[in-house]
N, C-alpha and C. Protein backbone atom coordinates (compact mmCIF):
# COMPACT_ATOMS: atom_id res chain seq x y z
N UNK A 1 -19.09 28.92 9.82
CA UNK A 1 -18.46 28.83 8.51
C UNK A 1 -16.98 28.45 8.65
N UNK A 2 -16.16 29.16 9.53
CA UNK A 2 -15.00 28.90 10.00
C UNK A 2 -14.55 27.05 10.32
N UNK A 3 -15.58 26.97 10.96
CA UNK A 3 -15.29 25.78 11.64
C UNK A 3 -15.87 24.54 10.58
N UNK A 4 -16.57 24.82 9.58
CA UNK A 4 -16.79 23.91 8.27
C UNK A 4 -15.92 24.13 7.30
N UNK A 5 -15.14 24.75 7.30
CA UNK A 5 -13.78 24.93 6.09
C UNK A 5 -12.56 24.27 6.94
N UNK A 6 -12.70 24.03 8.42
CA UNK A 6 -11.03 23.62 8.77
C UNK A 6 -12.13 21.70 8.65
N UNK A 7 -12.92 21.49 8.28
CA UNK A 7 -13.56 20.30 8.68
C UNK A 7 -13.38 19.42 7.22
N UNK A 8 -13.31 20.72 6.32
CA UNK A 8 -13.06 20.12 4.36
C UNK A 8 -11.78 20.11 4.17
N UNK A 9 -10.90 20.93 5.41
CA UNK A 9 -8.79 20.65 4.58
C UNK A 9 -8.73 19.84 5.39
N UNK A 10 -7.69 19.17 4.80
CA UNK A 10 -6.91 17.87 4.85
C UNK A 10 -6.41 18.69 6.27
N UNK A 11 -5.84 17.62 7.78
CA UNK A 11 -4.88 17.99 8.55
C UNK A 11 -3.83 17.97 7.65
N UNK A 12 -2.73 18.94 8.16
CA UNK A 12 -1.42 18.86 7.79
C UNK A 12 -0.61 17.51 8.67
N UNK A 13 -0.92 17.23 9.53
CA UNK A 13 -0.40 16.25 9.99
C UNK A 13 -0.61 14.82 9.32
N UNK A 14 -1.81 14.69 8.82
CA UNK A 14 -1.89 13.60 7.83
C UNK A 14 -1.35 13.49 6.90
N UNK A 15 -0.21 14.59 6.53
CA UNK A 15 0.47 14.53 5.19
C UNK A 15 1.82 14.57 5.25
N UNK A 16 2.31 14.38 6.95
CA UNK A 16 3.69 14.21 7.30
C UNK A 16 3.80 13.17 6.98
N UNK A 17 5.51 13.42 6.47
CA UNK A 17 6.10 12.04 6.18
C UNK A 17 7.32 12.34 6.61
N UNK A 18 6.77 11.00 7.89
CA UNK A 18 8.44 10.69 8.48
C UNK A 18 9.56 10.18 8.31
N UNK A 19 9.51 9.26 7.04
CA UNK A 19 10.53 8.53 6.63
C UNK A 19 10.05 8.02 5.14
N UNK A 20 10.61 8.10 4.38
CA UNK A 20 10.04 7.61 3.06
C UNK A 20 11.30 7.19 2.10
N UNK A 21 11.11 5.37 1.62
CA UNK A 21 12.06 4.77 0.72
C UNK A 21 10.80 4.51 -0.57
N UNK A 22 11.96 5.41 -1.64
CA UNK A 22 11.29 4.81 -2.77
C UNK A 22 12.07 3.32 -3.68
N UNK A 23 11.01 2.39 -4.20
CA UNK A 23 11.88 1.06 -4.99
C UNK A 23 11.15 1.78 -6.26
N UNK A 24 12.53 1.63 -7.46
CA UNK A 24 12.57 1.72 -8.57
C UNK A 24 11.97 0.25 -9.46
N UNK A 25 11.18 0.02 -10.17
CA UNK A 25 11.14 -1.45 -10.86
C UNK A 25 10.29 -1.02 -12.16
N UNK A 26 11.23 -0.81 -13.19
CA UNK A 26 10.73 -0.92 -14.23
C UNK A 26 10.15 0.50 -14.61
N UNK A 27 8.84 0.07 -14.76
CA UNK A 27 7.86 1.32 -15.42
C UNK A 27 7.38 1.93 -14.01
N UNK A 28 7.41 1.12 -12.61
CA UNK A 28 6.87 1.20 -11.89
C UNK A 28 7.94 1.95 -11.07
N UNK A 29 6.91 2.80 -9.59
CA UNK A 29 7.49 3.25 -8.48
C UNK A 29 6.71 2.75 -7.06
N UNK A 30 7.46 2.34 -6.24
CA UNK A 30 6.72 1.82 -5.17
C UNK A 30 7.39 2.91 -3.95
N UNK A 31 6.46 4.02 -3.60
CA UNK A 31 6.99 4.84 -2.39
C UNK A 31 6.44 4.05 -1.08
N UNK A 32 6.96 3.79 0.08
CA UNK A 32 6.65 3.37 1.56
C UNK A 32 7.45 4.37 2.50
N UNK A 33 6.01 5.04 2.39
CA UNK A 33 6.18 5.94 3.44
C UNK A 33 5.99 6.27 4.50
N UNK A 34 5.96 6.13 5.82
CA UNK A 34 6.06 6.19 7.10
C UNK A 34 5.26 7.54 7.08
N UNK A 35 4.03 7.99 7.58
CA UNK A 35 3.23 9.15 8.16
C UNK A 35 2.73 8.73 9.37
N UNK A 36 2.84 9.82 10.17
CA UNK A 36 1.97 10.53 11.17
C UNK A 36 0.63 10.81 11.29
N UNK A 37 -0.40 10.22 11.75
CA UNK A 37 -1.96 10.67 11.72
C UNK A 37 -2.15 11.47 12.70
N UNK A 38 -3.44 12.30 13.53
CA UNK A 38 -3.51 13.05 14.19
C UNK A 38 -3.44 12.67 15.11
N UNK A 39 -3.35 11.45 15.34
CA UNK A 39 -3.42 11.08 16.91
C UNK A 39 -1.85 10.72 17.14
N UNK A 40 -0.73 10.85 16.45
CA UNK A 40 0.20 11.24 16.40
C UNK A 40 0.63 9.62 16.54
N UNK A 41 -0.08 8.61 16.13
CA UNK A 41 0.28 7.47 15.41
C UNK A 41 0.75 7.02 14.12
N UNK A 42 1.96 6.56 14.05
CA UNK A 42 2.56 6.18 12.62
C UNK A 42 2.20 4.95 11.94
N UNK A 43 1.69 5.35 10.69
CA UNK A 43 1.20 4.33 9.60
C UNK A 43 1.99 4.33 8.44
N UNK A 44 1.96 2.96 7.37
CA UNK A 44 2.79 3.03 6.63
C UNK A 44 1.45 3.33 4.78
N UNK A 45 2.05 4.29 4.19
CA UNK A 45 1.57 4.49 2.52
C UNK A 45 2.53 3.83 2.07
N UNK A 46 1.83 2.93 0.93
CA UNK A 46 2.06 2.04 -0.03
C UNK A 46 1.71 2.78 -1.37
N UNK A 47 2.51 3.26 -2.13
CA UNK A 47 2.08 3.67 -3.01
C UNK A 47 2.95 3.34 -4.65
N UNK A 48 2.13 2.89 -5.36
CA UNK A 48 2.61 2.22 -6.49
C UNK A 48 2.40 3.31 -7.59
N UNK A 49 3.45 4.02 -8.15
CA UNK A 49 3.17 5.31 -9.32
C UNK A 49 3.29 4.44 -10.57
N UNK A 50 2.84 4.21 -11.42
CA UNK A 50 3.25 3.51 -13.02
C UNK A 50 2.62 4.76 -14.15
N UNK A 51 4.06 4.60 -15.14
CA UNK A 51 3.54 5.59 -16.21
C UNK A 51 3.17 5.47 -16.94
N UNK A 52 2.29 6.21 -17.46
CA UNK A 52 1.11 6.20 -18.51
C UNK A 52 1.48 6.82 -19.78
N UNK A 53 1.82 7.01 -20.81
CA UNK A 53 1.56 7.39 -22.18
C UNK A 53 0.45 7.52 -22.75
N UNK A 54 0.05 8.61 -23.29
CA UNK A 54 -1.12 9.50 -23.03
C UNK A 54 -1.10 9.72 -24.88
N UNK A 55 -2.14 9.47 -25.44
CA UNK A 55 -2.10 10.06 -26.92
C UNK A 55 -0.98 9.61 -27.71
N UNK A 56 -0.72 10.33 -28.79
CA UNK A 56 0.73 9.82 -29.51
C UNK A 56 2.18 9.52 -28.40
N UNK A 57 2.05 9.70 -27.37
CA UNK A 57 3.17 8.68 -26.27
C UNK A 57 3.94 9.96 -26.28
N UNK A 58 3.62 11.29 -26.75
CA UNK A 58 4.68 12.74 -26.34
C UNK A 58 4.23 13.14 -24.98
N UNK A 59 2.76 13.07 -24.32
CA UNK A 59 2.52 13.57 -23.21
C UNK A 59 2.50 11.83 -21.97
N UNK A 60 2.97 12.20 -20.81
CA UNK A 60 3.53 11.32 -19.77
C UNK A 60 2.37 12.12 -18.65
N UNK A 61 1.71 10.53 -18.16
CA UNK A 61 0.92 10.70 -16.87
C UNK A 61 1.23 9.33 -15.65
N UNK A 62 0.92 9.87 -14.32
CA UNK A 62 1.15 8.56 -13.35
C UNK A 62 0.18 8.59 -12.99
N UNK A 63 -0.24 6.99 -13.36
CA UNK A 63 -1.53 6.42 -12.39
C UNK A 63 -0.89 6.05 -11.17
N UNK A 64 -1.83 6.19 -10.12
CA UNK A 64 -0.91 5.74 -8.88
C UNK A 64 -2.14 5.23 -8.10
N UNK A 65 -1.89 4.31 -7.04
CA UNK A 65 -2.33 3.79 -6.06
C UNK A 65 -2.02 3.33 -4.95
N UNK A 66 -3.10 3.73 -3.97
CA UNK A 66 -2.51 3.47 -2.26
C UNK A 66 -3.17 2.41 -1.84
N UNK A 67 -2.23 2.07 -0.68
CA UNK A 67 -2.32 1.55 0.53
C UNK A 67 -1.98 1.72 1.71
N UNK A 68 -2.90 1.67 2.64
CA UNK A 68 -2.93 2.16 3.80
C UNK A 68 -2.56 1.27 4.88
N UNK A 69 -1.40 1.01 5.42
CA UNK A 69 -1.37 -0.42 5.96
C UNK A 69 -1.02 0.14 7.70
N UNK A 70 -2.05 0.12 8.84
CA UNK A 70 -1.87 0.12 10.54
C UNK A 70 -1.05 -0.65 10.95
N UNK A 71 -0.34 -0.19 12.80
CA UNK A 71 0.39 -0.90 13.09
C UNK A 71 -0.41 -1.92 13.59
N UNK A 72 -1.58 -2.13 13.48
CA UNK A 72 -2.35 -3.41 14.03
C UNK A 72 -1.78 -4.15 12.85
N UNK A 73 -2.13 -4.37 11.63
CA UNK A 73 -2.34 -4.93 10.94
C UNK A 73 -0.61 -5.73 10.36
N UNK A 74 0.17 -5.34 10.72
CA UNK A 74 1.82 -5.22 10.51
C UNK A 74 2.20 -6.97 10.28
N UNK A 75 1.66 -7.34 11.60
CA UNK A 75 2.22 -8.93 11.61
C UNK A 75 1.00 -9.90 10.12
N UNK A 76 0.00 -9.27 10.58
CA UNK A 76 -1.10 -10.30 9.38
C UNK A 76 -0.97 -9.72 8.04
N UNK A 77 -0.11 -9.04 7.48
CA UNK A 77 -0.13 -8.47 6.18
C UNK A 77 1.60 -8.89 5.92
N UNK A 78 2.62 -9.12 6.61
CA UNK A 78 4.02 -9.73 6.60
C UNK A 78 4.05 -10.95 6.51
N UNK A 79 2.62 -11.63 7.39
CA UNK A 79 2.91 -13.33 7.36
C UNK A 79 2.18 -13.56 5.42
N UNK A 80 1.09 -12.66 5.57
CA UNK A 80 0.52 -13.35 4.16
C UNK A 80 1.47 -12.82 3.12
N UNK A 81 2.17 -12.05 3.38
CA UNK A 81 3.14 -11.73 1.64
C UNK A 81 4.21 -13.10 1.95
N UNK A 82 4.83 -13.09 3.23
CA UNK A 82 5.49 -14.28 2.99
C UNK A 82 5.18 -15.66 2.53
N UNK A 83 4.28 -15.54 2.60
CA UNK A 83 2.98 -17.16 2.36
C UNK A 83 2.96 -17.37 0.79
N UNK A 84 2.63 -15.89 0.60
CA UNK A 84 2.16 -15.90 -0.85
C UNK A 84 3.27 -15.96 -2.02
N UNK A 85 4.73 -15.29 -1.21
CA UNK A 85 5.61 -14.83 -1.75
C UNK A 85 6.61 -16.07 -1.65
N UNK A 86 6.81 -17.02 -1.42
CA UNK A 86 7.27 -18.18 -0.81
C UNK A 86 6.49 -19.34 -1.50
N UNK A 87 4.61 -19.12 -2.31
CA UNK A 87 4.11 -20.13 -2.56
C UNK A 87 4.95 -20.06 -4.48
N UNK A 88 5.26 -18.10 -4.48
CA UNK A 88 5.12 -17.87 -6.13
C UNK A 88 6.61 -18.74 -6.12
N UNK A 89 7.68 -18.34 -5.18
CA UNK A 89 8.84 -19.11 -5.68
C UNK A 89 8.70 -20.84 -5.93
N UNK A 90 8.33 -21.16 -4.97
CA UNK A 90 7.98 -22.69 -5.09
C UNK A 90 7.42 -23.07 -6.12
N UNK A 91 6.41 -22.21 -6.44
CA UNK A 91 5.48 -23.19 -7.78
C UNK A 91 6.79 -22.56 -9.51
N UNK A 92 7.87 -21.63 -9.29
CA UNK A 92 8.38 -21.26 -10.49
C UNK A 92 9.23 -22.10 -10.35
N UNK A 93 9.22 -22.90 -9.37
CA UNK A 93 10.55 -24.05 -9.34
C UNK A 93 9.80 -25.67 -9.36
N UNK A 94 8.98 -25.50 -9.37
CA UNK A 94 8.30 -26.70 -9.86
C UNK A 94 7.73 -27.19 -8.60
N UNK A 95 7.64 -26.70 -7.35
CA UNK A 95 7.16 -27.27 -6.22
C UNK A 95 5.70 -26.54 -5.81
N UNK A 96 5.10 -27.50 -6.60
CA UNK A 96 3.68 -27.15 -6.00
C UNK A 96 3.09 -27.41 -4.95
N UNK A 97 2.57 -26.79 -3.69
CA UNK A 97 2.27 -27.24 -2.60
C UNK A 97 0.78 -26.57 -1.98
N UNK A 98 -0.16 -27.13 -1.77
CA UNK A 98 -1.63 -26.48 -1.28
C UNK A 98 -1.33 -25.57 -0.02
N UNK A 99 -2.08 -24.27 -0.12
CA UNK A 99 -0.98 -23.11 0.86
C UNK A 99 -1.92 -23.74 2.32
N UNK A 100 -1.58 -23.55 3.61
CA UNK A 100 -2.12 -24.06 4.52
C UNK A 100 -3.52 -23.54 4.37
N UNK A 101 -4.58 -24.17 5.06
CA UNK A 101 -5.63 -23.65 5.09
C UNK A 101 -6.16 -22.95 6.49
N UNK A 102 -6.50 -22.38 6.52
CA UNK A 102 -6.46 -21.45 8.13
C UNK A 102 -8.58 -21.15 7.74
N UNK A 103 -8.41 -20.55 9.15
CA UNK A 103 -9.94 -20.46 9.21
C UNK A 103 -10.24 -19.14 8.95
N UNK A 104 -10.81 -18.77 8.01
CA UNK A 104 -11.15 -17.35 7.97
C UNK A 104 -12.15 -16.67 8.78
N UNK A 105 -11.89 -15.39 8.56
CA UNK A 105 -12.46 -14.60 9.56
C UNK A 105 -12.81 -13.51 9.36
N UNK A 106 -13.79 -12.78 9.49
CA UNK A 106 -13.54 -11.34 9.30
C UNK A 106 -12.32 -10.78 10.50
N UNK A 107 -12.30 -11.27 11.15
CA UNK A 107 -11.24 -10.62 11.86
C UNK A 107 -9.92 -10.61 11.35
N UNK A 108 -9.60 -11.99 10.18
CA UNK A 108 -8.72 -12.01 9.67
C UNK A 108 -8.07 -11.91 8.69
N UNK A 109 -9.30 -11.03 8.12
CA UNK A 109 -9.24 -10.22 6.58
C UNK A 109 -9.32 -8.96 6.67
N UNK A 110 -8.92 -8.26 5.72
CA UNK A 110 -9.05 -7.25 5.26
C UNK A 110 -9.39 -6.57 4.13
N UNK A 111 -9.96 -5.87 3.87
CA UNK A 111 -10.26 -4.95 1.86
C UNK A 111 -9.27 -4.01 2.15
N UNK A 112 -8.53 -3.90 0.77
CA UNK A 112 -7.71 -2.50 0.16
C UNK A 112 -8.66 -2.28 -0.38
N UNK A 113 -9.15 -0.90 -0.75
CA UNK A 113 -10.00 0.35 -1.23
C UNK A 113 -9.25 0.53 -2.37
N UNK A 114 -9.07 0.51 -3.65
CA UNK A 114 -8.35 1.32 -4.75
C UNK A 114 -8.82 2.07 -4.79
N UNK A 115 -10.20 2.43 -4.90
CA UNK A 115 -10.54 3.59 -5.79
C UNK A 115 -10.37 5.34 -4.99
């Protein structure tokens, strides 16, 4: 019984946070937070809080959502925001350009989980 109740709590180590910057934007909060997993490897939470107005707009709730981003994954998730983030400026300036085409892969994708 003992040993099926430490198997349902969360480690406490999965809920260290070693360093954490929050960005302010708007309605929105974006925390990136630097944690510790048990194997005493650091990963980064992505977490986006936005507020909710609830009923007549007197009661306040945050929907929020993560992301879980490895240090494997560091360089292929930096090159595609720059890609993507580099295609949005170009096309608001009138330079439309077809983004390179690369070969996909499962190796070179990934799913975020929202739910």
């Amino acid at each position: 019984m003992e040993e099926e109740k430490k198997r349902m709590e969360p480690d406490k180590r999965d809920q260290e946070i070693v360093y954490s910057k929050a960005l302010k934007a708007g309605k929105r909060i974006y925390y990136l937070d630097v944690k510790r997993n048990r194997k005493d490897e650091l990963f980064l939470a992505i977490t986006e809080s936005k507020k909710k107005f609830v009923g007549d707009e007197s009661q306040v709730s945050f929907e929020k959502h993560k992301i879980f981003l490895y240090r494997e994954d560091f360089e292929k998730f930096r090159a595609g925001m720059d890609e993507v983030i580099n295609y949005i400026k170009n096309a608001e300036n009138g330079v439309v350009t077809e983004p390179k085409k690369e070969e996909e892969s499962s190796s070179s994708r990934f799913e975020i989980d929202f739910g």
